[in-house]
C-alpha atoms as a PDB file:
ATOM      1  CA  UNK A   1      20.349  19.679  25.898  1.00  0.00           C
ATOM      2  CA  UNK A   2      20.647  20.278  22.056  1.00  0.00           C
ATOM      3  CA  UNK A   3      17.666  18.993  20.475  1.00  0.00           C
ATOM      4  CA  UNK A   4      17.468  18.519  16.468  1.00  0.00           C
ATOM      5  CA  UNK A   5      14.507  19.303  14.481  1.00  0.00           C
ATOM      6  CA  UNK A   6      12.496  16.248  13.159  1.00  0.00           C
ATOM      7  CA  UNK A   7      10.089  16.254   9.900  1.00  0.00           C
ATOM      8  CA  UNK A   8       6.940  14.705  12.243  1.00  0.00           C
ATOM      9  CA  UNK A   9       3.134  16.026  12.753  1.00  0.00           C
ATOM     10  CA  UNK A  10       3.902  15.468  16.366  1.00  0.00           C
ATOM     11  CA  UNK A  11       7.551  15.956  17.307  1.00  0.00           C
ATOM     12  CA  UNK A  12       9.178  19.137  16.823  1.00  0.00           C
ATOM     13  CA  UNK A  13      13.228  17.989  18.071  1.00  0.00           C
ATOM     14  CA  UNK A  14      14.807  15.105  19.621  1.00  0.00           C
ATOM     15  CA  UNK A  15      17.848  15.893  21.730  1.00  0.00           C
ATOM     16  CA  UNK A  16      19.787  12.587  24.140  1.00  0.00           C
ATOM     17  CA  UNK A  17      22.038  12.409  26.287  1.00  0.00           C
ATOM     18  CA  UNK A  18      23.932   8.989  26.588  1.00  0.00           C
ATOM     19  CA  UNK A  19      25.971   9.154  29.441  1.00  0.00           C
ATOM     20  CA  UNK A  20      22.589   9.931  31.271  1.00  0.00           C
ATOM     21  CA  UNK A  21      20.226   7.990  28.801  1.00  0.00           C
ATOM     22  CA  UNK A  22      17.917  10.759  28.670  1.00  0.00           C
ATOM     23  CA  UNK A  23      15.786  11.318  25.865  1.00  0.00           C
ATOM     24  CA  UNK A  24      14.458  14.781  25.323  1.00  0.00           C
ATOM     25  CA  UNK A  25      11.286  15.358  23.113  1.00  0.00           C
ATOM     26  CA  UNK A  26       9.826  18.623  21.798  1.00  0.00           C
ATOM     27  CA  UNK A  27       6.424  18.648  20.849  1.00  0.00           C
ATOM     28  CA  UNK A  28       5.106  20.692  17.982  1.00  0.00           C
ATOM     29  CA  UNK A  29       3.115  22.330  20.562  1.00  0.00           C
ATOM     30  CA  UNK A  30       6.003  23.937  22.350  1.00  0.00           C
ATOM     31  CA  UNK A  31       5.722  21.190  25.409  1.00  0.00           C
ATOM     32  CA  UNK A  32       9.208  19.275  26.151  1.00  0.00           C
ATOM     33  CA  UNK A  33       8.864  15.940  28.336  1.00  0.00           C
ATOM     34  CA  UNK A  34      12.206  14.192  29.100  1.00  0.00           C
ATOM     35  CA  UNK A  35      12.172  10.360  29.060  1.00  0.00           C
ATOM     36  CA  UNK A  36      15.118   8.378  31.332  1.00  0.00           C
ATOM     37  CA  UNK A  37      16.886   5.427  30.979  1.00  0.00           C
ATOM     38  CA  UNK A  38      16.236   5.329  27.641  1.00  0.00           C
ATOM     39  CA  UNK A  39      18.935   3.246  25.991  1.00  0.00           C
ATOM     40  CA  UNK A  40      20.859   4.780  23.236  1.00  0.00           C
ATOM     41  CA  UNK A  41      19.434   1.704  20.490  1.00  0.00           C
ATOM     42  CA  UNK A  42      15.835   3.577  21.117  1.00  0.00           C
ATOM     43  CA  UNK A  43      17.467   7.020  20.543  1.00  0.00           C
ATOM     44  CA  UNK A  44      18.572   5.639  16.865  1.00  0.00           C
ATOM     45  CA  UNK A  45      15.554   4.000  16.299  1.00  0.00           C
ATOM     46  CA  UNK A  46      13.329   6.725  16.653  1.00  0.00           C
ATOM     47  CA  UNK A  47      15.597   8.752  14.908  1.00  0.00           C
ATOM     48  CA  UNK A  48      16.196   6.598  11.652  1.00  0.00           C
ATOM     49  CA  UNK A  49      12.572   5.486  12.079  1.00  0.00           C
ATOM     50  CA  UNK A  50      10.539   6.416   8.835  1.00  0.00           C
ATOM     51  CA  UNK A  51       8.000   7.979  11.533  1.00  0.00           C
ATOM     52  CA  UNK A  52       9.380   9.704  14.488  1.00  0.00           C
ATOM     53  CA  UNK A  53       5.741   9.811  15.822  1.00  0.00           C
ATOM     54  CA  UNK A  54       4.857   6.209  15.350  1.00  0.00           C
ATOM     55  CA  UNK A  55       8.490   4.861  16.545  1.00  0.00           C
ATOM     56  CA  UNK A  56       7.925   7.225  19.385  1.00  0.00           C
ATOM     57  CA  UNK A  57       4.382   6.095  20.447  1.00  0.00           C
ATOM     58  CA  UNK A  58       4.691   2.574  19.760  1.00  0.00           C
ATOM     59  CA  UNK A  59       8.303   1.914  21.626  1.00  0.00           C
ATOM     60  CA  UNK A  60       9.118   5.308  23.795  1.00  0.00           C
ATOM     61  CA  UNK A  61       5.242   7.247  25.005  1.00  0.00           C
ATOM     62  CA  UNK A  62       4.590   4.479  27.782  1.00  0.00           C
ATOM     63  CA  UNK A  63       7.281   2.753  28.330  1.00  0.00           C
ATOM     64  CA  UNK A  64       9.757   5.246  30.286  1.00  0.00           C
ATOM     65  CA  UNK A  65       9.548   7.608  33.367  1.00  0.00           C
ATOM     66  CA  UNK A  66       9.149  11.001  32.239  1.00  0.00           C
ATOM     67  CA  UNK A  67       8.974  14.341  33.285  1.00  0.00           C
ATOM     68  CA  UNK A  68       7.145  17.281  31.909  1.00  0.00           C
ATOM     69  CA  UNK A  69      10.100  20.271  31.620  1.00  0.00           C
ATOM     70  CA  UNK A  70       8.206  23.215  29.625  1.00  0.00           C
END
């Protein structure tokens, strides 16, 4: 999945698929988690979000499956 780089002290990239709602999430430390059914109104919200890390851990960290891929 093509991931683009985010300005965050936590999140490296952001990558999503819609057709699969998956969310993609690279950490600055080199780990990439993918979230599912994430729908795509999260996906712009954490991406026009003035904090990528705060959108992310306030609407995103616990509140989708996720799987650890790297």
């Amino acid at each position: 999945m093509k991931r683009t780089a985010v300005s965050s002290s936590n999140l490296a990239s952001v990558g999503y698929d819609p057709e699969s709602q998956i969310l993609e999430i690279e950490f600055n430390s080199g780990r990439v988690y993918q979230y599912f059914d994430v729908p795509q109104d999260e996906y712009d919200g954490l991406m026009n979000a003035d904090s990528h890390g705060r959108y992310f851990n306030q609407n995103i960290r616990d509140n989708y499956r996720y799987t650890r891929i790297r």
